[in-house]
Protein backbone atom coordinates (compact mmCIF):
# COMPACT_ATOMS: atom_id res chain seq x y z
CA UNK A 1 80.13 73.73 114.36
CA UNK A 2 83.09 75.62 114.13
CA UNK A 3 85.38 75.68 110.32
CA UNK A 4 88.56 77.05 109.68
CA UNK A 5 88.43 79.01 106.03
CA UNK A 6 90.85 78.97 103.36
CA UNK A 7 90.08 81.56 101.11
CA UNK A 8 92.01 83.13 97.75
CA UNK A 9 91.00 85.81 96.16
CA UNK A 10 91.66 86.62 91.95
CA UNK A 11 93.77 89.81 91.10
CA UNK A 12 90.86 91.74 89.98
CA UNK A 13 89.09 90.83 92.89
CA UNK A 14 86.01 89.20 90.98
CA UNK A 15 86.55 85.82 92.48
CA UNK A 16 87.32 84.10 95.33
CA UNK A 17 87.71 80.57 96.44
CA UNK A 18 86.09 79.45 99.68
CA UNK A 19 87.20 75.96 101.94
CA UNK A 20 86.38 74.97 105.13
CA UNK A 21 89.78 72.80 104.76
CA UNK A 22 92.63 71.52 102.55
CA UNK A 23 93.23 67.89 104.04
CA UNK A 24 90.70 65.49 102.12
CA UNK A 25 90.95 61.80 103.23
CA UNK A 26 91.43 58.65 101.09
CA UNK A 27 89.68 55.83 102.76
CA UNK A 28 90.87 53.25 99.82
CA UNK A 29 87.30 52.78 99.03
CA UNK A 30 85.93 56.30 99.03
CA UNK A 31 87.43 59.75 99.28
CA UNK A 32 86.40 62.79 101.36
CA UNK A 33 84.05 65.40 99.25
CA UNK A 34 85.42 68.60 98.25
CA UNK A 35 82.69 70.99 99.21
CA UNK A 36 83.53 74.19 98.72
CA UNK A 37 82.13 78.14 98.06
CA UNK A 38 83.45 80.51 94.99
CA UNK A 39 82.34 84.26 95.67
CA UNK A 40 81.57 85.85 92.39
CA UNK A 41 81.17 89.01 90.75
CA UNK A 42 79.37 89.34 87.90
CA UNK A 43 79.55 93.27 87.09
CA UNK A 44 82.90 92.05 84.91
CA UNK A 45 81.82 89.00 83.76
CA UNK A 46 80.68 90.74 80.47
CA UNK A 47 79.03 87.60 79.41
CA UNK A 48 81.75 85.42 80.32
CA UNK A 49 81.62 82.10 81.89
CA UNK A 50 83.41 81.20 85.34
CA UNK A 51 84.32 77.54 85.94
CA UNK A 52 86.23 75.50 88.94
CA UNK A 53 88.44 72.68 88.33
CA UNK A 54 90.70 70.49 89.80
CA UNK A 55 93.42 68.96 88.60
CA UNK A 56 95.56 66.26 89.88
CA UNK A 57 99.08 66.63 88.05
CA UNK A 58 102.50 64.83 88.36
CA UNK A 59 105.46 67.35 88.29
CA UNK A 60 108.62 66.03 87.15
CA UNK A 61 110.91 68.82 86.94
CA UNK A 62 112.08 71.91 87.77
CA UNK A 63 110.47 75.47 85.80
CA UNK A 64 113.82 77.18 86.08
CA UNK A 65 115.28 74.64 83.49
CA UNK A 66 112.05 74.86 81.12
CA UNK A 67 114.59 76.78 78.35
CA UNK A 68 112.90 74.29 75.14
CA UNK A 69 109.28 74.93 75.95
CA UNK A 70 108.83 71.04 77.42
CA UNK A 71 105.80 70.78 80.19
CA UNK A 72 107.54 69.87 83.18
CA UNK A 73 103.82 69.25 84.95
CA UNK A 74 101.72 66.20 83.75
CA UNK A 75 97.99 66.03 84.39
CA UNK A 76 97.03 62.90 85.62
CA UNK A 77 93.53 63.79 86.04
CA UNK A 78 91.21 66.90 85.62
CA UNK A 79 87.59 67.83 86.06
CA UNK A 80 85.85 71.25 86.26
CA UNK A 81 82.11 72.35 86.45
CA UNK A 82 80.80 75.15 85.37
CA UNK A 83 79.92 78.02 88.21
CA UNK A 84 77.99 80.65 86.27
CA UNK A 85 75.70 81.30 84.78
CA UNK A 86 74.93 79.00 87.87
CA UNK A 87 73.56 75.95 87.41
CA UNK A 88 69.67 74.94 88.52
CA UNK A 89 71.25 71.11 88.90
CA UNK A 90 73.10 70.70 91.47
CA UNK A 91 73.37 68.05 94.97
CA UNK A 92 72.02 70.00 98.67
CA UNK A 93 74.59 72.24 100.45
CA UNK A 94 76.41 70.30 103.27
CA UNK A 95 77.04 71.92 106.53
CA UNK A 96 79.84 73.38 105.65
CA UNK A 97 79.06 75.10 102.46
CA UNK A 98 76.42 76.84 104.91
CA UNK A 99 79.09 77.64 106.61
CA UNK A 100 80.87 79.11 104.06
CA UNK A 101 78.40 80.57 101.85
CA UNK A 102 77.74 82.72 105.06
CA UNK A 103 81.49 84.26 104.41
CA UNK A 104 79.96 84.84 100.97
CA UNK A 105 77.12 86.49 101.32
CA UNK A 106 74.92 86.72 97.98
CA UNK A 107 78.05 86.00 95.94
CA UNK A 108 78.18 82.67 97.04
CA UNK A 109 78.24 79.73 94.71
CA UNK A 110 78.57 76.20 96.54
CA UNK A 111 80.24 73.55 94.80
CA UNK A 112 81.15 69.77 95.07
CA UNK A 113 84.01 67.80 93.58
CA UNK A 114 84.60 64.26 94.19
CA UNK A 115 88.35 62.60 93.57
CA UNK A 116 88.09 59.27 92.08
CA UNK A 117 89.67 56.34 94.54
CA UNK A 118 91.87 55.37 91.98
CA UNK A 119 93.76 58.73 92.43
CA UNK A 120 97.49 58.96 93.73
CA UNK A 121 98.06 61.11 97.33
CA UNK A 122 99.58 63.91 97.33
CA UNK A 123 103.52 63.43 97.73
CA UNK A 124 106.75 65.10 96.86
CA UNK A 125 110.42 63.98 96.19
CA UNK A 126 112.92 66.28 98.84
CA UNK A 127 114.59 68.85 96.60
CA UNK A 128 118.54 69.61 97.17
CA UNK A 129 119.62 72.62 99.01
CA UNK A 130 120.21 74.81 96.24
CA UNK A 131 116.72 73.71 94.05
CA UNK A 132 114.00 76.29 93.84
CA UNK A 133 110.61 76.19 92.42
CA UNK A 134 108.17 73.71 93.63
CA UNK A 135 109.20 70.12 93.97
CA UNK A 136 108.79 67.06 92.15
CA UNK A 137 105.66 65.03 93.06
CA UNK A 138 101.73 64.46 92.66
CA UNK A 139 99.55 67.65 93.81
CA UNK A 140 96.26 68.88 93.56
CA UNK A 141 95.21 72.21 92.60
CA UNK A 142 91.90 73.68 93.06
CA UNK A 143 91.40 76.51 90.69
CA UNK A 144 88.71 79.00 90.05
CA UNK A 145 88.88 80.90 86.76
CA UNK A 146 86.78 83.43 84.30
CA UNK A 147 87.13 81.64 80.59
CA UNK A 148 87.03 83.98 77.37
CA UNK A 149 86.46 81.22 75.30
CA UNK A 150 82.85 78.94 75.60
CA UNK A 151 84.44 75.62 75.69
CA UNK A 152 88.36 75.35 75.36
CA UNK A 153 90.12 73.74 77.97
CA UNK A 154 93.34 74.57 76.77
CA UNK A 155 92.94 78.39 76.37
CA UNK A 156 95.42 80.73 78.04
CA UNK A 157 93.56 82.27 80.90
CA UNK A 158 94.81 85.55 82.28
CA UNK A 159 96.61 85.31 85.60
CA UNK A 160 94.34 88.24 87.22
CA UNK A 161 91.37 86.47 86.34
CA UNK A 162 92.11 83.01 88.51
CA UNK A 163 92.38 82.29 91.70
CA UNK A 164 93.99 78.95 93.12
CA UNK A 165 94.41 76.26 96.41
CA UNK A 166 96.85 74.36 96.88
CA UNK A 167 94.76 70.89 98.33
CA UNK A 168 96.04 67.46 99.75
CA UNK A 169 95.09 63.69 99.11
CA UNK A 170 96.18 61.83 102.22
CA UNK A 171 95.44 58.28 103.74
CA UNK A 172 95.13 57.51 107.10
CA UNK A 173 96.09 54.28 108.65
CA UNK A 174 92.98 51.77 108.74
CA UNK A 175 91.55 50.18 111.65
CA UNK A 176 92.29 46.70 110.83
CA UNK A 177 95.89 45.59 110.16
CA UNK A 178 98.15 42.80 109.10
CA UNK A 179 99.73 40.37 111.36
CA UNK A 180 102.53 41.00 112.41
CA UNK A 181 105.38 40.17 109.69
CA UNK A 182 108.20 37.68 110.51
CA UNK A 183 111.26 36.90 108.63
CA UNK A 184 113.74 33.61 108.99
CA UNK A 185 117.24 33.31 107.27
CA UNK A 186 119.80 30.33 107.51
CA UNK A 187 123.39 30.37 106.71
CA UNK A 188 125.94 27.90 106.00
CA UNK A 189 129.53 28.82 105.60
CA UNK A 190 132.48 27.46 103.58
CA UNK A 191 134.20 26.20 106.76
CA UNK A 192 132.02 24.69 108.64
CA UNK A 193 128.51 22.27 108.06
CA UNK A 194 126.90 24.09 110.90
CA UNK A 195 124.38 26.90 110.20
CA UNK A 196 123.95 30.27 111.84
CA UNK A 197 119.70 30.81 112.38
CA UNK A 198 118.69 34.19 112.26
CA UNK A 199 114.61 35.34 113.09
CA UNK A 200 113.43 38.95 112.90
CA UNK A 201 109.95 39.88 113.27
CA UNK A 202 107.19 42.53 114.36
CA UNK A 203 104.45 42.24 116.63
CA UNK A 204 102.54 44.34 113.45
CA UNK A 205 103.38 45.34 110.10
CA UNK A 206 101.90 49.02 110.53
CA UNK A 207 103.26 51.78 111.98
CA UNK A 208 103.02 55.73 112.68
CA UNK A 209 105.03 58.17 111.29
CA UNK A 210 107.51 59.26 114.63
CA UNK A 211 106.45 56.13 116.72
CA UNK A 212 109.46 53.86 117.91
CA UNK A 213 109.15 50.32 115.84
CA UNK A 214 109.99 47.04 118.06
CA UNK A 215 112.01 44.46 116.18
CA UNK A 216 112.32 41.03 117.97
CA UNK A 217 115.91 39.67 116.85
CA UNK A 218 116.30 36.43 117.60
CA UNK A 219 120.13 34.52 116.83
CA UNK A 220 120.77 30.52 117.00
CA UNK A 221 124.72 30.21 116.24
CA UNK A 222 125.92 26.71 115.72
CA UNK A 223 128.95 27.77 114.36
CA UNK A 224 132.24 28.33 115.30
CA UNK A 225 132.28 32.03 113.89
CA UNK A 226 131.19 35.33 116.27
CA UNK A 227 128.64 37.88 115.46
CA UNK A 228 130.27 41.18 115.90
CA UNK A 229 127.47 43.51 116.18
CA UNK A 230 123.83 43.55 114.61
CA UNK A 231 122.49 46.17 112.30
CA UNK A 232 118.77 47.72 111.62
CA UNK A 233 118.20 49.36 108.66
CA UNK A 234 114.76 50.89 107.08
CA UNK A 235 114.55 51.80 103.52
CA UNK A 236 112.28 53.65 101.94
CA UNK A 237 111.76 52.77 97.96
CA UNK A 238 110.18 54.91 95.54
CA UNK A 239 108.86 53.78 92.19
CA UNK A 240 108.26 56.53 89.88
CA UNK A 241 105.64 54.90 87.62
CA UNK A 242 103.74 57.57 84.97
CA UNK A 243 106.89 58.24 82.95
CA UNK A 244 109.48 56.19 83.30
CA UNK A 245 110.68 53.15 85.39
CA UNK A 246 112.69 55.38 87.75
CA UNK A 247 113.14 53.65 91.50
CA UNK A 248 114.70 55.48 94.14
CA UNK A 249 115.93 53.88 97.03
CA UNK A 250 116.73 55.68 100.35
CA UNK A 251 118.30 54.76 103.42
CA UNK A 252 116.03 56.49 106.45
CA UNK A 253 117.76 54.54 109.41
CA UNK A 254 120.76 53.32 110.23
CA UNK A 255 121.48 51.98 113.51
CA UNK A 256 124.25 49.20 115.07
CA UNK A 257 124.61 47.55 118.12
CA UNK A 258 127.10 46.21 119.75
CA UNK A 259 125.63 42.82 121.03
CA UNK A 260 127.61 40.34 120.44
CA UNK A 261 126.90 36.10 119.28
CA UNK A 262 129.38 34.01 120.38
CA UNK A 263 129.72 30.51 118.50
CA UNK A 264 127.57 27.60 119.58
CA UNK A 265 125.02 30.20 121.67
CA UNK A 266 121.60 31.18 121.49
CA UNK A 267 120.79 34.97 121.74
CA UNK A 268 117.27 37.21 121.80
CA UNK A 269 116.37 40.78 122.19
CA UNK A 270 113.92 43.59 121.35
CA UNK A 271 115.58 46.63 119.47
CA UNK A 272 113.20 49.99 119.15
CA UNK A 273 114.26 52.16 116.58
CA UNK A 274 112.76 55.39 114.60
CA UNK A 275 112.63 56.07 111.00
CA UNK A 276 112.43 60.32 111.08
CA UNK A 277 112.70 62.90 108.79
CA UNK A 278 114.56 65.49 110.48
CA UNK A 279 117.56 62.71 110.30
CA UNK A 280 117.28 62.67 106.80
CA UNK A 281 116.96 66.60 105.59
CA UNK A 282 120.13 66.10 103.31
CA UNK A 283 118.86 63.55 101.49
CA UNK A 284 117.78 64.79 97.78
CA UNK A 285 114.74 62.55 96.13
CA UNK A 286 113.41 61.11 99.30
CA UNK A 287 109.84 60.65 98.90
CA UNK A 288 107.50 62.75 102.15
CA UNK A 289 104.15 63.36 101.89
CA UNK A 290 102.63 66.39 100.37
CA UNK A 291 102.97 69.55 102.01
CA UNK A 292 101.27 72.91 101.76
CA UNK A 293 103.86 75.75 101.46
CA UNK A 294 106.36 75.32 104.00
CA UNK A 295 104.69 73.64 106.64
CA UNK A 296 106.19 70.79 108.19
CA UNK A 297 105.83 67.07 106.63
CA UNK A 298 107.44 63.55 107.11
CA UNK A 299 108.43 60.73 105.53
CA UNK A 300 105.98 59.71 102.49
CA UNK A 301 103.78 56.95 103.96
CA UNK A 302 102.86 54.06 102.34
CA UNK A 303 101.18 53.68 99.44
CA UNK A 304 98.05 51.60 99.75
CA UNK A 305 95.91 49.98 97.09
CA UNK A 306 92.95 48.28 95.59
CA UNK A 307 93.94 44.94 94.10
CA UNK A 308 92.18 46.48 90.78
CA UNK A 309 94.29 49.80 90.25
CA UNK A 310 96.39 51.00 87.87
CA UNK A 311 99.47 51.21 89.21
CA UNK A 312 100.68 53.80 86.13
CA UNK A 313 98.11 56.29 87.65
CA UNK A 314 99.66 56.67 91.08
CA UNK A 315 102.64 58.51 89.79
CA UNK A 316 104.29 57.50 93.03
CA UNK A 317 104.25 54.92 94.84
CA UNK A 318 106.12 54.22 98.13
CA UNK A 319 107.11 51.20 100.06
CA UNK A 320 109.49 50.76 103.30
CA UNK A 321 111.32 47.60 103.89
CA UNK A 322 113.72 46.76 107.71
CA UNK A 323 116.64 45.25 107.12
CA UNK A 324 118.44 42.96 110.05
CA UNK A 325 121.57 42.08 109.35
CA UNK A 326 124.37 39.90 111.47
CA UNK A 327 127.80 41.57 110.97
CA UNK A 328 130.10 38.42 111.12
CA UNK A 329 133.45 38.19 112.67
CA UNK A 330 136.03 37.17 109.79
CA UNK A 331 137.27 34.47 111.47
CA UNK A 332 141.11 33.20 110.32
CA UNK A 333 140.90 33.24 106.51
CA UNK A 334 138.60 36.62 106.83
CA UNK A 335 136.17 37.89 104.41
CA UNK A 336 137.12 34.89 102.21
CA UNK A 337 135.13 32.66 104.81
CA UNK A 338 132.36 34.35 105.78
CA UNK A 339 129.75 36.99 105.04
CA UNK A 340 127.11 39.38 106.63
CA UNK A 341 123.24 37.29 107.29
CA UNK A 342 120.82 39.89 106.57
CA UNK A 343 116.88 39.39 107.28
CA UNK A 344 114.22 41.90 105.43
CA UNK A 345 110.72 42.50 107.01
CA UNK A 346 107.98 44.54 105.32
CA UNK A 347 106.82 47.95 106.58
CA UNK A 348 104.15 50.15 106.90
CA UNK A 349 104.43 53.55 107.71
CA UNK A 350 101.46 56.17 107.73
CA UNK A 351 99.64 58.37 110.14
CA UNK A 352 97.02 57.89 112.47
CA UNK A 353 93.10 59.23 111.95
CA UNK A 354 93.13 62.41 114.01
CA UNK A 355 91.09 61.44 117.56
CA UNK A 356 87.06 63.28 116.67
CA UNK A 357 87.65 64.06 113.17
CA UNK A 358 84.22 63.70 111.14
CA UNK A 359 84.58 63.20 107.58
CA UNK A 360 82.01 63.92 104.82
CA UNK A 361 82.31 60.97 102.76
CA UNK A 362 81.19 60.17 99.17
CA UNK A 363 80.99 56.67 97.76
């Protein structure tokens, strides 16, 4: 079986950090092990001990504007296990620390991690054009380091003497989904007892990121009044939850069309449209999933969870709502008379489980 290997390597060259990959899956009720291979040194070591830990942390601000010595990076989470002296307790290898301890040589030291379920994914708000630094968001940082200390988790360690990776939390779209979501308004204006019906739905309430969404619009006019044109909208809102009550709420689409209602009819039609994010590059705080350097992302999908979790340890969590919305003709008084009929459906946006893709699972 063939692995692609991450590796990073200290600046003295005494360490270095060994995975076969960087995406690790959230399954809602178990998460992908983190099996993984530090190469060490020990001619340096001088008695010292090495550890690797991993830290899920929430950063909330820029280090450029750090002038007052605040922490702009929150640990949500952290765990680390001691590497060497090596210890004689530990779980079998799995394939791929063979793998990889095969890159080490007689260096090698395998290790496992597991990230609790109850974990946030990795995601990050869009910076502006002109921000630097790393973004805003939940990551996850594998780090290997040599401590000078025996047991202080908040000592200073010395940049030469760590090594890091950059690693992801994602979710995949599950196999079963929700019926399809549908969504009935009625409206009565001033001038008229007559009501204007208006039904949006889905055939399904999940979706993947850059697939075109069907919305079924369906319009029962009694009155005397004219829809103009119809609308689609999709939102994305993001609730910042570990430190404040923050929401952000982004427009990702907006489309109109120019179908018209005219009074007393009866009207029906299927409208595809698709939420993307290279429409949306200009838009500071949106929410897109976590990315690794500069490779390419998209919107932030969904946020799934267990009825039982703590909502204040997700950091982030994001939601996407459609909007359908009649755009009314004014009629002879206006604006005064009548007003827009707007219709909002759930949404579910993530990505699909890569076709072949084995995953090493702990439960």
């Amino acid at each position: 079986c063939f692995y692609r290997v991450y590796k990073k390597t200290s600046g003295n060259g005494s360490l270095c950090l060994y995975l076969g990959r960087r995406d690790f899956v959230d399954h809602v009720n178990s998460v992908d092990l983190i099996d993984g291979v530090l190469k060490i040194d020990p001619s340096d070591l001088n008695g010292r001990k090495v550890w690797v830990q991993l830290a899920c942390a929430f950063r909330y601000g820029r280090e450029d504007l750090d002038v007052i010595g605040v922490s702009f990076r929150k640990d949500i989470w952290v765990k680390r296990i001691q590497m060497y002296p090596p210890s004689t307790n530990r779980p079998p290898d799995t394939p791929m620390q063979k793998a990889l301890v095969m890159k080490a040589a007689d260096q090698g030291h395998p290790f496992t991690l597991d990230i609790p379920v109850h974990l946030p994914c990795s995601v990050s708000l869009q910076p502006a054009s002109d921000d630097v630094g790393k973004p805003c968001g939940v990551d996850y940082e594998l780090k290997a380091y040599i401590a000078n200390e025996a047991d202080n988790l908040d000592e200073t360690i010395v940049k030469k003497d760590t090594c890091r990776l950059i690693i992801r939390k994602i979710q995949y779209a599950p196999e079963k989904q929700a019926a399809g979501p549908k969504a009935v308004i009625s409206k009565q204006f001033i001038t008229t007892d007559k009501s204007i019906h208006l039904e949006a739905s889905m055939e399904k309430e999940l979706f993947y990121h850059g697939d075109p969404i069907p919305v079924t619009v369906k319009v029962n006019n009694e009155t005397s009044k004219v829809v103009k044109k119809i609308k689609i909208t999709i939102h994305q809102i993001t609730d910042v939850v570990l430190y404040s009550a923050d929401k952000y709420h982004k427009c990702v689409l907006n489309e109109e069309f120019s179908d018209q209602v005219n009074a007393n009819s009866t009207f029906e039609k299927e409208y595809k449209v698709t939420p993307l994010l290279a429409n949306n590059k200009d838009k500071f705080g949106l929410a897109l999933d976590g990315k690794l350097k500069d490779e390419d992302t998209n919107l932030a999908s969904s946020t799934i969870l267990l009825p039982d979790m703590d909502k204040k340890m997700q950091g982030m969590m994001v939601s996407y709502k459609i909007k359908v919305t009649l755009i009314m003709g004014g009629g002879l008084l206006g604006s005064l008379t009548t007003s827009d009929v707007t219709a909002e459906l759930p949404l579910v946006l993530m990505s699909p489980k890569p076709a072949g893709e084995v995953s090493i699972v702990v439960k």
